[in-house]
Protein backbone atom coordinates (compact mmCIF):
# COMPACT_ATOMS: atom_id res chain seq x y z
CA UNK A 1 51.28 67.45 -46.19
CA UNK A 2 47.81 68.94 -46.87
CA UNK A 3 45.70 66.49 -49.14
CA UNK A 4 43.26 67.83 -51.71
CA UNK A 5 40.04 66.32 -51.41
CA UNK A 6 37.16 66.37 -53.91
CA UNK A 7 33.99 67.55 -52.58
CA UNK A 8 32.24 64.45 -53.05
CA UNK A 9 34.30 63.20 -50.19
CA UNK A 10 33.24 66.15 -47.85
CA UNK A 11 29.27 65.05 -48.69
CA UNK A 12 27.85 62.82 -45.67
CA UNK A 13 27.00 59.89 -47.51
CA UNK A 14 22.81 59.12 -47.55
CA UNK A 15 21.36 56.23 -47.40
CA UNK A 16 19.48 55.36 -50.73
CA UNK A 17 16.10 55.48 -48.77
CA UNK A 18 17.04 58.93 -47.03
CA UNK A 19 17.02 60.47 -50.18
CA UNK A 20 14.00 62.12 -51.61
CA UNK A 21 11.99 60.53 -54.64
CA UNK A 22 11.00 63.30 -56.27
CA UNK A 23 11.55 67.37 -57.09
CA UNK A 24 9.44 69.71 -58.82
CA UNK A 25 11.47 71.42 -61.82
CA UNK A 26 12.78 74.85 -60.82
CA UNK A 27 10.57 76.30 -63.89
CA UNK A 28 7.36 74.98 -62.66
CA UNK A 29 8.30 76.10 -58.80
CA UNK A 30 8.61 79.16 -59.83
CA UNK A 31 5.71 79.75 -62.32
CA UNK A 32 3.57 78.40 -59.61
CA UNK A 33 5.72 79.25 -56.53
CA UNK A 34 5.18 76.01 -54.83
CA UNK A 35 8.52 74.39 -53.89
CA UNK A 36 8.19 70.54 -52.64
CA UNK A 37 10.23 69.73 -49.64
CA UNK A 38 10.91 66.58 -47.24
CA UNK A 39 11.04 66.78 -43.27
CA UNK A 40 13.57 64.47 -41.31
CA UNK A 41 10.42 61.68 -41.59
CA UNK A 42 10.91 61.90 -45.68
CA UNK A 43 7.60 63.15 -45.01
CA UNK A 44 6.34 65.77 -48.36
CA UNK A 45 5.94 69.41 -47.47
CA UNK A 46 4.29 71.62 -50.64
CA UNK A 47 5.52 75.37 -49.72
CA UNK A 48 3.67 77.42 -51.35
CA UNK A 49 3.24 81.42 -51.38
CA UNK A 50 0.33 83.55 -53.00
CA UNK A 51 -3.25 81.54 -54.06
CA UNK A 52 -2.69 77.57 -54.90
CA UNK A 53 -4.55 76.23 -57.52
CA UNK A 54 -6.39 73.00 -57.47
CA UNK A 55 -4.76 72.03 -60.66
CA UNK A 56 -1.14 72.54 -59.40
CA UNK A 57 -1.89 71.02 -56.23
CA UNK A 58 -3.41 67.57 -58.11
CA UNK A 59 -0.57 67.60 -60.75
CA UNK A 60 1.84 67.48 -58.25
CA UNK A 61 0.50 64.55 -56.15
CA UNK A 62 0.06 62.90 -59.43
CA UNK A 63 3.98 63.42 -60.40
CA UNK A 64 4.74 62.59 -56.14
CA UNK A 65 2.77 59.44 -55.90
CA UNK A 66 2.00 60.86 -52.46
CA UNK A 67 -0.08 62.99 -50.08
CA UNK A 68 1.80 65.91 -49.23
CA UNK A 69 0.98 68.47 -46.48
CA UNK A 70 0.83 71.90 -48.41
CA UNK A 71 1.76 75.13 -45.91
CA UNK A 72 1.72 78.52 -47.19
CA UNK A 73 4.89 80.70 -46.66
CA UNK A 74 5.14 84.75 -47.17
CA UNK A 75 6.48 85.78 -50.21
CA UNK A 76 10.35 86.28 -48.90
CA UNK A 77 10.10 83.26 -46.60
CA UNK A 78 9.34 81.47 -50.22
CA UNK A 79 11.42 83.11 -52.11
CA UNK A 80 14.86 81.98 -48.79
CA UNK A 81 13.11 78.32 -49.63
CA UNK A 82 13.01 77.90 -53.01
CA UNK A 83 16.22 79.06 -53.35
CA UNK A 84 17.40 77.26 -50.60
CA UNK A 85 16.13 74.48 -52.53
CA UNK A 86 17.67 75.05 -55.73
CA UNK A 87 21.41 75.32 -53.91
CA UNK A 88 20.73 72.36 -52.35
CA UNK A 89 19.99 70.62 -55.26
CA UNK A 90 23.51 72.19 -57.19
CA UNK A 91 25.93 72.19 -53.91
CA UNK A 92 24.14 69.31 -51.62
CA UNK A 93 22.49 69.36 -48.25
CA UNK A 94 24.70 71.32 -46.50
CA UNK A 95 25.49 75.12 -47.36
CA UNK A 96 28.93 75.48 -48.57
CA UNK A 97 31.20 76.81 -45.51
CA UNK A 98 28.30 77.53 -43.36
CA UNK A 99 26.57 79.82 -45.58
CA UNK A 100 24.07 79.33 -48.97
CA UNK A 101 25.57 80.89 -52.05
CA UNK A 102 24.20 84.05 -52.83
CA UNK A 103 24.57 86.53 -55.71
């Protein structure tokens, strides 16, 4: 009696204004190791690990449209977020079965 159910249907469905505007390309995250998250507020966070240069940092509140508040991370808190980031993107908010994928 157990019914399949697509994983679409397991997804907590967002409100169109819950969901974020905008995300950096995982080739220019990592290039520049910034990764651009939103807080609970929709609120832009700009994670960023090593030096940040001015020109990354105006490019990307050109593409964003919006101030962001930029907070440096250490390089394997950075690495746990930007690839937090890009399983998010491929498997939705939520970890699958608790966990984030790993290799």
């Amino acid at each position: 009696m157990s019914q399949m159910m697509d994983e679409s249907s397991m997804q907590p469905e967002l409100e169109e204004s819950a969901r974020p505007a905008f995300r950096l390309p995982f080739a220019f995250a990592k290039r520049h190791q910034v990764v651009l998250d939103y807080n609970e507020q929709q609120q832009a966070i700009l994670y960023y690990t090593g030096d940040l240069a001015s020109q990354v940092m105006l490019e990307i509140r050109r593409a964003l449209g919006q101030a962001f508040a930029p907070q440096h991370l250490d390089g394997n808190a950075f690495e746990r977020k930007l690839t937090g980031s890009v399983s998010a993107r491929f498997f939705g908010s939520s970890p699958i079965n608790g966990r984030h994928w790993r290799r």
